[in-house]
Each structure stands twice: as structure tokens, then as C-alpha cells.
N, C-alpha and C. Protein backbone atom coordinates (compact mmCIF):
# COMPACT_ATOMS: atom_id res chain seq x y z
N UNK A 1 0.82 -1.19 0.00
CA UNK A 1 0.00 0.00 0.00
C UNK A 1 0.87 1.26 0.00
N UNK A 2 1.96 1.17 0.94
CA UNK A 2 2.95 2.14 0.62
C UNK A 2 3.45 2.85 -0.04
N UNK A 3 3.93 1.57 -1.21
CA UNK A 3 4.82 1.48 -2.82
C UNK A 3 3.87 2.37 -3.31
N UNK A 4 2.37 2.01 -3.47
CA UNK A 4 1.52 2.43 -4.50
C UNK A 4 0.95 4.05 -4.09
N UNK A 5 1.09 4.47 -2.56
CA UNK A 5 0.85 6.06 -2.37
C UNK A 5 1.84 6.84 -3.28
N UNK A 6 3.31 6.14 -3.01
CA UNK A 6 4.40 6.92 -2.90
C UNK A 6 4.11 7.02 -4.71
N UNK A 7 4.49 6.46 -5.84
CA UNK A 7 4.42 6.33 -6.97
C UNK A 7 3.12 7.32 -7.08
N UNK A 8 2.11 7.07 -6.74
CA UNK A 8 1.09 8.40 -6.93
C UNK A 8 1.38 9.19 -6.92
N UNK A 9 2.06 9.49 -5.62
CA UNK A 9 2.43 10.74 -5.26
C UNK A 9 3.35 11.09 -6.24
N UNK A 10 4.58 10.81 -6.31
CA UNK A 10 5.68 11.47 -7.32
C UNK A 10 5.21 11.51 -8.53
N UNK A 11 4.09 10.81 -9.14
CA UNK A 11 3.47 10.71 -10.46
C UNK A 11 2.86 12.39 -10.77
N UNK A 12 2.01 12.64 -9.52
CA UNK A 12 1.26 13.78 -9.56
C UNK A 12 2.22 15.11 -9.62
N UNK A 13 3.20 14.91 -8.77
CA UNK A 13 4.00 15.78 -8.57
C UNK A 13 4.74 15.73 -10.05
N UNK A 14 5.09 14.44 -10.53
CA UNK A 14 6.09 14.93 -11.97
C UNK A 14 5.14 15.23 -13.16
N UNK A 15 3.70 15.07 -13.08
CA UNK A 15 2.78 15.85 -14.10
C UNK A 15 2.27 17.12 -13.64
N UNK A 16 2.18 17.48 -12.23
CA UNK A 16 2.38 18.90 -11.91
C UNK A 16 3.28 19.90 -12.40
N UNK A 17 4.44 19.64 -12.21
CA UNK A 17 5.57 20.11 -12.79
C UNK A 17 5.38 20.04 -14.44
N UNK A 18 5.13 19.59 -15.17
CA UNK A 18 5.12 19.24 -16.48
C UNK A 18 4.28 20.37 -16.89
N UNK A 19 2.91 20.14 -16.17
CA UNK A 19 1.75 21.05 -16.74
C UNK A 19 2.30 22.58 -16.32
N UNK A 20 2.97 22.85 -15.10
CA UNK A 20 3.56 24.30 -15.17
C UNK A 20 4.68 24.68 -16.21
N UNK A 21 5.50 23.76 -16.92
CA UNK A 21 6.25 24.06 -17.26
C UNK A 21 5.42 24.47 -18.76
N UNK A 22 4.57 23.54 -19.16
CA UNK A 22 3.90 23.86 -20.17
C UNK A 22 3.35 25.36 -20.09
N UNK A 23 2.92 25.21 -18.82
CA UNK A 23 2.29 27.03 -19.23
C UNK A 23 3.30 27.49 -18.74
N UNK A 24 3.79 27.97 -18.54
CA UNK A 24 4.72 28.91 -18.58
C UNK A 24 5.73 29.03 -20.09
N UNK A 25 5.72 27.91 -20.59
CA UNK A 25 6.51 28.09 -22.03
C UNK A 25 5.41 29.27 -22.57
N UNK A 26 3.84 28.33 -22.42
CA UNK A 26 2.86 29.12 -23.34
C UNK A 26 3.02 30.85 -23.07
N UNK A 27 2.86 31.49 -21.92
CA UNK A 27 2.77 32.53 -21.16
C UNK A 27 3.92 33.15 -22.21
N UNK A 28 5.16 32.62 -22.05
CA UNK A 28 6.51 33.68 -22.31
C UNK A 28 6.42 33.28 -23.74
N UNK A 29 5.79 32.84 -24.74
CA UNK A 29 6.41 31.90 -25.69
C UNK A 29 6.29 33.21 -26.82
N UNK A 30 7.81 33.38 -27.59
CA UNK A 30 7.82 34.85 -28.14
C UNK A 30 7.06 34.68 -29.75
N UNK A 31 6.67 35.30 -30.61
CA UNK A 31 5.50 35.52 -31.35
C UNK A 31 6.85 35.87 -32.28
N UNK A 32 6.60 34.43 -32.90
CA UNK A 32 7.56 33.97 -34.33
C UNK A 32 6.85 34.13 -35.39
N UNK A 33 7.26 35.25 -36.86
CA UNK A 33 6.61 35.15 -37.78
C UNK A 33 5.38 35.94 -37.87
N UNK A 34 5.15 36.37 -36.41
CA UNK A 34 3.47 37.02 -36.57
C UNK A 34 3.35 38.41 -37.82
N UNK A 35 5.00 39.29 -38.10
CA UNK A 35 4.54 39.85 -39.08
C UNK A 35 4.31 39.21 -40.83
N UNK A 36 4.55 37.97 -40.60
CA UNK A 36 4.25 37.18 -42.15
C UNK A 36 2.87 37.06 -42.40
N UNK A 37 1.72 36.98 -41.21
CA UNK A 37 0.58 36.60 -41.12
C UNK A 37 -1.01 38.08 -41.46
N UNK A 38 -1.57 36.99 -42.29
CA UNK A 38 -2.63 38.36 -42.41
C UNK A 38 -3.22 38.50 -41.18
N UNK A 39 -4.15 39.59 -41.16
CA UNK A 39 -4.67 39.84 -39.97
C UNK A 39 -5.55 38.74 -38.96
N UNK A 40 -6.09 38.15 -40.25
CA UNK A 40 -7.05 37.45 -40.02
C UNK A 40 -6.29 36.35 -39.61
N UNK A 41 -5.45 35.37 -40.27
CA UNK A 41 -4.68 34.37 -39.06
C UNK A 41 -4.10 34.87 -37.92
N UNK A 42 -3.50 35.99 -37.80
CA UNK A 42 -2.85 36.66 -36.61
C UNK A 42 -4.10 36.74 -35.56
N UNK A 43 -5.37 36.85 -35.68
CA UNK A 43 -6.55 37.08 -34.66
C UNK A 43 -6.79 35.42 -34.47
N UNK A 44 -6.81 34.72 -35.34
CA UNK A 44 -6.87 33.01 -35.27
C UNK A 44 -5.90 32.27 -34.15
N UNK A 45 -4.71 33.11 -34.39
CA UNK A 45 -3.78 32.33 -34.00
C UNK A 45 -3.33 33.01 -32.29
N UNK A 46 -3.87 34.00 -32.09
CA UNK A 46 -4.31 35.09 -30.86
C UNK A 46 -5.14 34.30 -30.10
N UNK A 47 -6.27 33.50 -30.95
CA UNK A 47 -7.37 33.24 -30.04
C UNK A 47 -6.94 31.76 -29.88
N UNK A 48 -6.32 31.08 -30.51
CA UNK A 48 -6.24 30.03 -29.99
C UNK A 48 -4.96 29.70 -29.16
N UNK A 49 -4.31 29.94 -29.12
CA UNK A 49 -2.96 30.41 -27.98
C UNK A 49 -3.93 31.09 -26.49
N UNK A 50 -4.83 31.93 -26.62
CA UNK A 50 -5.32 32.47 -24.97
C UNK A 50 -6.21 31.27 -24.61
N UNK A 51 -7.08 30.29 -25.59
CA UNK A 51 -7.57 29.36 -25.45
C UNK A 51 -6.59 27.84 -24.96
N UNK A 52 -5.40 27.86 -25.41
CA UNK A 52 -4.33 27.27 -24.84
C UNK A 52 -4.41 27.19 -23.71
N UNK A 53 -3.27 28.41 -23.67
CA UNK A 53 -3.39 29.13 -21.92
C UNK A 53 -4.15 28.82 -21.49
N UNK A 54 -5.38 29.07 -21.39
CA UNK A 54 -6.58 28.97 -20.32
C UNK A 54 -6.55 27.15 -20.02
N UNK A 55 -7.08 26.76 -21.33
CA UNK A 55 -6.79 25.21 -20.81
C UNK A 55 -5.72 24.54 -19.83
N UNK A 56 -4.30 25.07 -20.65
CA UNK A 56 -3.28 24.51 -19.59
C UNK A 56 -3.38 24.90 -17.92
N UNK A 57 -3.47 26.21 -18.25
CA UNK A 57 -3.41 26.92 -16.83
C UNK A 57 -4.82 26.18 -16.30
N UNK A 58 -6.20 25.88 -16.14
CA UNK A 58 -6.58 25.39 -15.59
C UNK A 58 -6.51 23.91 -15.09
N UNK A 59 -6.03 23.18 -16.39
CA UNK A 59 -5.15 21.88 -15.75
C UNK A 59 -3.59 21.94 -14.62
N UNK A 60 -3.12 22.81 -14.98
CA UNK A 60 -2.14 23.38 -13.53
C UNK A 60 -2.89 23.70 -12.22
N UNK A 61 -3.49 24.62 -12.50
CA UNK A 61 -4.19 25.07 -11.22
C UNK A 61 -4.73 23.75 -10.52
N UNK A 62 -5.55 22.82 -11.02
CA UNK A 62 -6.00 21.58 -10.51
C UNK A 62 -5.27 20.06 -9.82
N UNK A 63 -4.01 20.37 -10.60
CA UNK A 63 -3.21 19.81 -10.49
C UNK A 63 -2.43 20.10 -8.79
N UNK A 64 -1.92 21.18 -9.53
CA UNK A 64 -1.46 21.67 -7.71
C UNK A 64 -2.51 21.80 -6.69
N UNK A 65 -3.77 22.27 -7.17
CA UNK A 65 -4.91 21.56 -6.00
C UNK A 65 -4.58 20.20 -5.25
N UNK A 66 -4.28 19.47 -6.17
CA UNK A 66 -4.47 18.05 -5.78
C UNK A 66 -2.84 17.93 -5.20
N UNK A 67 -2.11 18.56 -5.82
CA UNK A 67 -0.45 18.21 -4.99
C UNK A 67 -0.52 18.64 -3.73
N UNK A 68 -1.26 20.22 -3.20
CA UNK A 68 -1.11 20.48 -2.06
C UNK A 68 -1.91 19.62 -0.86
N UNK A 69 -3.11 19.31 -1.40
CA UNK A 69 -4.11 18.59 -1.18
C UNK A 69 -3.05 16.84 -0.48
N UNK A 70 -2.74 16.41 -0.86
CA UNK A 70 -1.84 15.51 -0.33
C UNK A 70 -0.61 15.65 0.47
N UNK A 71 -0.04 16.86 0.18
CA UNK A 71 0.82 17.25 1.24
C UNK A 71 0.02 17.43 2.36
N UNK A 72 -1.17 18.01 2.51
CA UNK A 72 -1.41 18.13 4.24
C UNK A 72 -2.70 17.22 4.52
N UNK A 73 -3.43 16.32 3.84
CA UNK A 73 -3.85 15.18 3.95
C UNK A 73 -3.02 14.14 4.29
């Protein structure tokens, strides 16, 4: 029963880490090419990058819910 907390645990913790690292690439990630693009992909490609973000960042946020959530459980 031990084996199988502990492996949870570091599991959560090394896809915690993963999913922050993901957003945070997304957050800083510098805007390659955007003057090649018409307006209209540049608003495409705007909206689906904050739609990114939002996804990742709410899978982070949940994530570390659940990491802290076991640290004091």
C-alpha cells in the first residue's frame, strides 16, 4: 500500500511540474513570424494560444490543487 501512495504521489507531482512548465513556455512563448501573417490568421492564432493558456493553466491550477491537497492530507 505504501509502494503504491508513494508512486502516486511522485506521479502527480512529476505531471504537476510538467503542466507548469507547459504554461509557462505558453505565457513567455515569443511571437515567431506574426509579421508574415494576415490579420485574419494573426486574430486566429491570438485566439487560440489564450484558449491554450486557459486550458493549460486550468489543468495546472487543478493539479497543484491536488499536490497540495496531499501534502497536508
Amino acid at each position: 500500500m505504501a509502494v503504491s501512495w508513494i508512486l502516486s504521489t511522485v506521479s502527480l507531482f512529476a505531471t504537476t511540474i510538467g503542466a507548469l512548465l507547459i504554461f509557462l513556455h505558453l505565457w513567455s512563448a515569443p511571437r515567431i513570424a506574426e509579421d508574415r501573417l494576415s490579420p485574419d490568421e494573426r486574430q486566429a492564432g491570438e485566439k487560440h494560444r489564450k484558449r491554450a493558456l486557459a486550458g493549460v493553466g486550468l489543468l495546472a491550477a487543478w493539479l497543484l490543487v491536488q499536490a497540495v491537497a496531499v501534502l497536508l492530507l
